[in-house]
PDB file of N, CA and C in Angstrom:
ATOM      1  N   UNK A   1     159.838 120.131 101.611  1.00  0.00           N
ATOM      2  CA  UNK A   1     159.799 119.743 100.215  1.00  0.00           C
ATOM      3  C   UNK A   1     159.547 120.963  99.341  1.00  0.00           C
ATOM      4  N   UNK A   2     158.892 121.614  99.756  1.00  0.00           N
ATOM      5  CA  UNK A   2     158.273 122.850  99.154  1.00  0.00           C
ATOM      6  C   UNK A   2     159.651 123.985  98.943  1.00  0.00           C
ATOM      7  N   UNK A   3     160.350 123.988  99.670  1.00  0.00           N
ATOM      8  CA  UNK A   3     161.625 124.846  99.635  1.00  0.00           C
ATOM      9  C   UNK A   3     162.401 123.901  98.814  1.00  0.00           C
ATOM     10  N   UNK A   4     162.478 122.985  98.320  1.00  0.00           N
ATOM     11  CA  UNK A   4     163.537 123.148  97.031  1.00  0.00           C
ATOM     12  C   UNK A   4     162.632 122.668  95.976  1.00  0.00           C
ATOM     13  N   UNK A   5     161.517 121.941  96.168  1.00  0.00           N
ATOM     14  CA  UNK A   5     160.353 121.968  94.979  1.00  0.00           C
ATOM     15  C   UNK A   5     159.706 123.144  94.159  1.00  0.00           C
ATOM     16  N   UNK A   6     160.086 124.325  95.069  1.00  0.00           N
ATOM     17  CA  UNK A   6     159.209 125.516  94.212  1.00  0.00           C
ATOM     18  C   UNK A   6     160.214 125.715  93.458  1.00  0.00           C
ATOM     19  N   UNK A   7     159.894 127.006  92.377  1.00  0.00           N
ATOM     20  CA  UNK A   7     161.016 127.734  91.768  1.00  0.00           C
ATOM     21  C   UNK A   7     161.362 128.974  92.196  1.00  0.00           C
ATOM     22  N   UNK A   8     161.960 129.849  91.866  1.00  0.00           N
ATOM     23  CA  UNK A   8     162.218 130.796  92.253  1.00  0.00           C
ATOM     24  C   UNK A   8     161.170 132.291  91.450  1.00  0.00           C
ATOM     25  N   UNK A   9     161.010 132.597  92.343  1.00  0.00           N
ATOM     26  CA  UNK A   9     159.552 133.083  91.598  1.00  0.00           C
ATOM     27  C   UNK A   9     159.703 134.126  90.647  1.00  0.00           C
ATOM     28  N   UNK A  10     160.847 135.027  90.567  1.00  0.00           N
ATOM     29  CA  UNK A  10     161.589 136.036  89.095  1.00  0.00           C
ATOM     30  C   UNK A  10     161.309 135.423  88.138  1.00  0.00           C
ATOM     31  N   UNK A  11     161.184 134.007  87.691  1.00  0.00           N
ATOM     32  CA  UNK A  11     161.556 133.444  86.831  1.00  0.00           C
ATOM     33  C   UNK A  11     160.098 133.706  85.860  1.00  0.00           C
ATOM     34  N   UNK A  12     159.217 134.140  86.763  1.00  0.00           N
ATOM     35  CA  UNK A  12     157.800 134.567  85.899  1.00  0.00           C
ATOM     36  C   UNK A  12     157.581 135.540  85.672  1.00  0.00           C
ATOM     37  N   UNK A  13     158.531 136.727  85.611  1.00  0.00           N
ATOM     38  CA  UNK A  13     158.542 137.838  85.391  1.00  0.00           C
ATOM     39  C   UNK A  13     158.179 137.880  83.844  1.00  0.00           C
ATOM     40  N   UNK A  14     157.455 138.658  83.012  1.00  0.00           N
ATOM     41  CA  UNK A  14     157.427 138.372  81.568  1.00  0.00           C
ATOM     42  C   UNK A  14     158.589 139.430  81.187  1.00  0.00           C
ATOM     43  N   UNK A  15     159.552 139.939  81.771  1.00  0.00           N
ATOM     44  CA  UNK A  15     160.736 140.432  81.483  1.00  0.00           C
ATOM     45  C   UNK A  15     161.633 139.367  81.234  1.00  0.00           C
ATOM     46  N   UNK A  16     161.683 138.506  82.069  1.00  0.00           N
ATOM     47  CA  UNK A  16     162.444 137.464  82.022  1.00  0.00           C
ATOM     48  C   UNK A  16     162.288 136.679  80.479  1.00  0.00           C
ATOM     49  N   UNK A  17     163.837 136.147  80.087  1.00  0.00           N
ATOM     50  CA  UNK A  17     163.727 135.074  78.770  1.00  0.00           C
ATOM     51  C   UNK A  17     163.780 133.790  79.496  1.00  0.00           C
ATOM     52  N   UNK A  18     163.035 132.917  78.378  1.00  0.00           N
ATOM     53  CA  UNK A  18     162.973 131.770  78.309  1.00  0.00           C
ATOM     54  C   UNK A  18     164.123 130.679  78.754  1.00  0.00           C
ATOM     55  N   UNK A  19     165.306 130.862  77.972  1.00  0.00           N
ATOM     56  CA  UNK A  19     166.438 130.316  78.596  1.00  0.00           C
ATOM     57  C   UNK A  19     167.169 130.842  80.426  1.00  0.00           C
ATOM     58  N   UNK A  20     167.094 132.564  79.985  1.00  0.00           N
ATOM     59  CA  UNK A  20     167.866 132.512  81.752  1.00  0.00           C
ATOM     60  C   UNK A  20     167.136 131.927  82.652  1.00  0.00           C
ATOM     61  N   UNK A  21     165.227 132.214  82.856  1.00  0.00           N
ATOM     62  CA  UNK A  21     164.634 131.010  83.929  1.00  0.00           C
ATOM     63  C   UNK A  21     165.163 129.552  83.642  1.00  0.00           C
ATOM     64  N   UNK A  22     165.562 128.967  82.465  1.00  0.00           N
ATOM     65  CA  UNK A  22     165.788 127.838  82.507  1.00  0.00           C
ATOM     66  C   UNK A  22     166.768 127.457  83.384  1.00  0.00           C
ATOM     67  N   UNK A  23     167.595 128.548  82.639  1.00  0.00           N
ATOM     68  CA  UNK A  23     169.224 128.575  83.905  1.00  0.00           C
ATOM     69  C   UNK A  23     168.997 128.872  85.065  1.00  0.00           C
ATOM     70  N   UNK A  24     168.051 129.633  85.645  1.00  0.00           N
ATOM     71  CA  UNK A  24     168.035 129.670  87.286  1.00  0.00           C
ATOM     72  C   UNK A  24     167.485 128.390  88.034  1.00  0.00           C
ATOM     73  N   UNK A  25     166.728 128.012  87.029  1.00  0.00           N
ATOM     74  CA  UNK A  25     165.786 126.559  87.493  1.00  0.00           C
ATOM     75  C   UNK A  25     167.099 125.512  87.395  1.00  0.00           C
ATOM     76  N   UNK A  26     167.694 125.270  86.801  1.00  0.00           N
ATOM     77  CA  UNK A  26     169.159 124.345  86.732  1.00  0.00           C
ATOM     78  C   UNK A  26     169.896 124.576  87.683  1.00  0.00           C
ATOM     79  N   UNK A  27     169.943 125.709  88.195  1.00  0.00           N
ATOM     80  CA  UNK A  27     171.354 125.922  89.146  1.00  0.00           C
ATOM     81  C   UNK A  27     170.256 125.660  90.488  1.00  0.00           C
ATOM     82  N   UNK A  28     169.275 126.108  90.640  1.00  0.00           N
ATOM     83  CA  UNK A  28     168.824 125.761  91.737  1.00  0.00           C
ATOM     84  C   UNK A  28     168.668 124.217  91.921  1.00  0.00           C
ATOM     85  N   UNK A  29     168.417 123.031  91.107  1.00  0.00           N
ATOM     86  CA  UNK A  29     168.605 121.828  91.105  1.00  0.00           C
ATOM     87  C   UNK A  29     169.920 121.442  91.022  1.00  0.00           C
ATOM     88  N   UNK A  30     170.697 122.300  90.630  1.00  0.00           N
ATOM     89  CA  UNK A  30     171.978 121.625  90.989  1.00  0.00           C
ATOM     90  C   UNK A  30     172.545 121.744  92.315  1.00  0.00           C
ATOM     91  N   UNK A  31     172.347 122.797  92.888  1.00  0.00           N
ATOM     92  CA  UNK A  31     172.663 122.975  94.289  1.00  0.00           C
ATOM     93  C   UNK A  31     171.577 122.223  95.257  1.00  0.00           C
ATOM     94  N   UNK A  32     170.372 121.814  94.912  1.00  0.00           N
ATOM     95  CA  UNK A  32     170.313 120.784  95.821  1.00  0.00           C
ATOM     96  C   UNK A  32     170.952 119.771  95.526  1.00  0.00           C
ATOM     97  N   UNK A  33     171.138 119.421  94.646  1.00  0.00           N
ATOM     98  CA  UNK A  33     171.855 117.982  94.491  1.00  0.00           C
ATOM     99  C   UNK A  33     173.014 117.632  95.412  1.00  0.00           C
ATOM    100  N   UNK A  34     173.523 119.095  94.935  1.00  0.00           N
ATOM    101  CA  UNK A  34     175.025 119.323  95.853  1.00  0.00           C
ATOM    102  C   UNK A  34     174.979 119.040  97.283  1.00  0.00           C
ATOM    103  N   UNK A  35     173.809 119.819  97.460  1.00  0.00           N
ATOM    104  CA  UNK A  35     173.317 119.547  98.933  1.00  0.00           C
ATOM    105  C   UNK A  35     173.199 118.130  99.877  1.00  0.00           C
ATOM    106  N   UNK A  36     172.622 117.861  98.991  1.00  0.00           N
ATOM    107  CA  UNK A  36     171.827 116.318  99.039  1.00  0.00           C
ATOM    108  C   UNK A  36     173.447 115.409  99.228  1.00  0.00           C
ATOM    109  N   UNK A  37     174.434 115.324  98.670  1.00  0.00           N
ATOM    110  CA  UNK A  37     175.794 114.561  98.555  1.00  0.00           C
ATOM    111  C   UNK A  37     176.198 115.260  99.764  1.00  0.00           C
ATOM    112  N   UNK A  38     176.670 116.311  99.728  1.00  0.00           N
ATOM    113  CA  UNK A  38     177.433 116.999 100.901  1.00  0.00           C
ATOM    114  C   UNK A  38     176.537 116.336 102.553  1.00  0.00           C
ATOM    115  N   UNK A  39     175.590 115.964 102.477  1.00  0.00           N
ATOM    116  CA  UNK A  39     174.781 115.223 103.545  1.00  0.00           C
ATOM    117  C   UNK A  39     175.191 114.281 103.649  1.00  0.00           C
ATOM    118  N   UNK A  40     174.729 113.339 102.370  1.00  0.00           N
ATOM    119  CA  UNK A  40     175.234 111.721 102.630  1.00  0.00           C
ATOM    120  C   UNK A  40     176.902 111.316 102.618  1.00  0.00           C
ATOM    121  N   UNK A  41     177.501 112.506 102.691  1.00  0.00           N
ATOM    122  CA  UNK A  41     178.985 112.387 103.023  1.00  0.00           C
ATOM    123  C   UNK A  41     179.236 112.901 104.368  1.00  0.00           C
ATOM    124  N   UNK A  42     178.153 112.840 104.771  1.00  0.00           N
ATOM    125  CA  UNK A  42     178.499 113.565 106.240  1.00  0.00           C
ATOM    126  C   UNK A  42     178.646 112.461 107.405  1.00  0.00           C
ATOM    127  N   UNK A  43     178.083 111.258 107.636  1.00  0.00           N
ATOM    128  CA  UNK A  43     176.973 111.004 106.969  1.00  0.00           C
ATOM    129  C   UNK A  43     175.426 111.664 107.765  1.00  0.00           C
ATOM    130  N   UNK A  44     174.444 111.942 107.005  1.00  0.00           N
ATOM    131  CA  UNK A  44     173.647 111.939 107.258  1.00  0.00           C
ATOM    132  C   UNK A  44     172.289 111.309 107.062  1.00  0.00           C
ATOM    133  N   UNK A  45     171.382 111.421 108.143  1.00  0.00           N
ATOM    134  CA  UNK A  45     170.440 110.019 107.799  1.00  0.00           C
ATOM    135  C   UNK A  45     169.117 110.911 107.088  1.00  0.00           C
ATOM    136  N   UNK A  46     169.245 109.861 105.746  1.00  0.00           N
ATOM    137  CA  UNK A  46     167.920 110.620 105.320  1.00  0.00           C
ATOM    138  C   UNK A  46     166.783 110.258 105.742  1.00  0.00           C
ATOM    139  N   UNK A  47     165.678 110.764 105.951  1.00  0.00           N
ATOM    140  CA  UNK A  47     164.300 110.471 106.261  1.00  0.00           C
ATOM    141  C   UNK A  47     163.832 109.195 105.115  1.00  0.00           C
ATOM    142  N   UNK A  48     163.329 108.081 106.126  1.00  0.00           N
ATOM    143  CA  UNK A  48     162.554 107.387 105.152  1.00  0.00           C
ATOM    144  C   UNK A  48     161.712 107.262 104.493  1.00  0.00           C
ATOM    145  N   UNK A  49     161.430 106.607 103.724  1.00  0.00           N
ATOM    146  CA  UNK A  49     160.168 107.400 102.675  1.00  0.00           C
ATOM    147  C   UNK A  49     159.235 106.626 103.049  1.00  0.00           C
ATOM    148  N   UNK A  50     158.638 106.044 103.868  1.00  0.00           N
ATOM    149  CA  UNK A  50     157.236 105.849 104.490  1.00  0.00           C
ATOM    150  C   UNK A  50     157.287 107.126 105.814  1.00  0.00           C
ATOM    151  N   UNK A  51     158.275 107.384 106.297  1.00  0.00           N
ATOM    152  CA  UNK A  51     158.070 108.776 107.211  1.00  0.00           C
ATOM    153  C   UNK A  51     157.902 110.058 106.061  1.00  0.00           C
ATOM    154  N   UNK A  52     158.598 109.898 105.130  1.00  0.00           N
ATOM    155  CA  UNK A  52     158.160 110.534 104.292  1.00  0.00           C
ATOM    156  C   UNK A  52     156.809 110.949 103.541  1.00  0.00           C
ATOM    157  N   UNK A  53     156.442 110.069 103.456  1.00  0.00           N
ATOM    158  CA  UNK A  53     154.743 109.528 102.731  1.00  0.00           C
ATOM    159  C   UNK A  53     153.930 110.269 103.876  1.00  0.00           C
ATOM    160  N   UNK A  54     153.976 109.877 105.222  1.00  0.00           N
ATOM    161  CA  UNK A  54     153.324 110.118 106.439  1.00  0.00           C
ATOM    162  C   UNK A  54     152.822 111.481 106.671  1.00  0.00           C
ATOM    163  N   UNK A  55     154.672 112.473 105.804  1.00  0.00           N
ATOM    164  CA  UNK A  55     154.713 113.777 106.408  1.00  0.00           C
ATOM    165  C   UNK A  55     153.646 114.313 104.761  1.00  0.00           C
ATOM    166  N   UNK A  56     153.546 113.800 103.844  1.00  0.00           N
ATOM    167  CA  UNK A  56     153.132 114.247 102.789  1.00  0.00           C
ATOM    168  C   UNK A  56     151.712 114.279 103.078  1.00  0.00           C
ATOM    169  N   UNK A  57     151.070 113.136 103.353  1.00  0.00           N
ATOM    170  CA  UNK A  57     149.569 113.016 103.768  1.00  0.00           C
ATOM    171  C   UNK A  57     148.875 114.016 104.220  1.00  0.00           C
ATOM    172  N   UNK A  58     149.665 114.020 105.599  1.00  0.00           N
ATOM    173  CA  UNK A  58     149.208 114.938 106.956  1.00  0.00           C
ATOM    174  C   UNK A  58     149.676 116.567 106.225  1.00  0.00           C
ATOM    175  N   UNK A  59     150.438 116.728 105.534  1.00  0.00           N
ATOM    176  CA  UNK A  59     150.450 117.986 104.760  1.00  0.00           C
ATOM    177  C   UNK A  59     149.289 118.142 103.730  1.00  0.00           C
ATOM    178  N   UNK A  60     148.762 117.462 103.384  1.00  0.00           N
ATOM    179  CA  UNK A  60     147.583 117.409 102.098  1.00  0.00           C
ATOM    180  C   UNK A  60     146.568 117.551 102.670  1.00  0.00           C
ATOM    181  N   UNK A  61     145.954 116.834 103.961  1.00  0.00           N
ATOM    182  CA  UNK A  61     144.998 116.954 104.890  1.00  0.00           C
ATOM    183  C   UNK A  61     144.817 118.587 105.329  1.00  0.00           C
ATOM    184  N   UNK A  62     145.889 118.880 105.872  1.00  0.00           N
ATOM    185  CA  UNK A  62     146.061 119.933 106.042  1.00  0.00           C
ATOM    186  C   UNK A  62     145.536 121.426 105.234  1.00  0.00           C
ATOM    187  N   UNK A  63     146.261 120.940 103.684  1.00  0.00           N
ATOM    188  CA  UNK A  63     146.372 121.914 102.857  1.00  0.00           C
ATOM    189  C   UNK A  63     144.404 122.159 102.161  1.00  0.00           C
ATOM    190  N   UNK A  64     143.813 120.990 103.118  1.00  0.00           N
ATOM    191  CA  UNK A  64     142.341 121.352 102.220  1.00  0.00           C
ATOM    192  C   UNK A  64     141.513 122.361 102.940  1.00  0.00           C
ATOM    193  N   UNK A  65     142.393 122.855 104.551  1.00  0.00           N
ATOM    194  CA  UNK A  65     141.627 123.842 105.039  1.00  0.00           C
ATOM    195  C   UNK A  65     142.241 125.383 104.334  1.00  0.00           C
ATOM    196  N   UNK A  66     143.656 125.750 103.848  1.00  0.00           N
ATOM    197  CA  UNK A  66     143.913 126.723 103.120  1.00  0.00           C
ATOM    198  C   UNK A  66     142.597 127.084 101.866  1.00  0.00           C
ATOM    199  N   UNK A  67     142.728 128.587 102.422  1.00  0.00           N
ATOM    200  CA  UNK A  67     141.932 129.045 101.362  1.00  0.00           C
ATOM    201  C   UNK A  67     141.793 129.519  99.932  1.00  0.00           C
ATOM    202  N   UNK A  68     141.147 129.161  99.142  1.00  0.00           N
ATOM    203  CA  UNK A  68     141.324 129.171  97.685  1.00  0.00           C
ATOM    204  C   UNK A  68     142.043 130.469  97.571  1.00  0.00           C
ATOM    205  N   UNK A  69     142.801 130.526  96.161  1.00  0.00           N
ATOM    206  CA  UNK A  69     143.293 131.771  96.007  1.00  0.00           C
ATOM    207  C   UNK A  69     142.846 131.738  94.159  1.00  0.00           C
ATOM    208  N   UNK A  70     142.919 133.109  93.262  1.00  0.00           N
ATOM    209  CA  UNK A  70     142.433 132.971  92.282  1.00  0.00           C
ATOM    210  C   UNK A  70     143.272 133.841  91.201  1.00  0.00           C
TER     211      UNK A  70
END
């Protein structure tokens, strides 16, 4: 989830404008999207979302032994 949930991290450059991160953040949601179709035309089976939920939990559980960062 985390690999197409993050952004791309240039985009916080304070070099960077306002609109081109916008545009990198768009194209990167558009290509998952793309992604996402090019699957279910395959076909492929998506994960269900109570296996889903399951994998989110046990990731959160997880994430409370990572150590603070500041």
């Amino acid at each position: 989830v985390n690999g197409v949930g993050a952004e791309a991290t240039h985009i916080w450059d304070c070099d960077m404008r306002f609109l081109e991160a916008y545009r990198v953040l768009m194209r990167q949601w558009r290509l998952a999207f793309e992604i996402g179709a090019a699957n279910r035309q395959r076909p492929h089976q998506a994960t269900p979302w109570r296996k889903l939920l399951k994998m989110w939990a046990k990731e959160m559980m997880r994430a409370q032994d990572y150590p603070m960062t500041h």
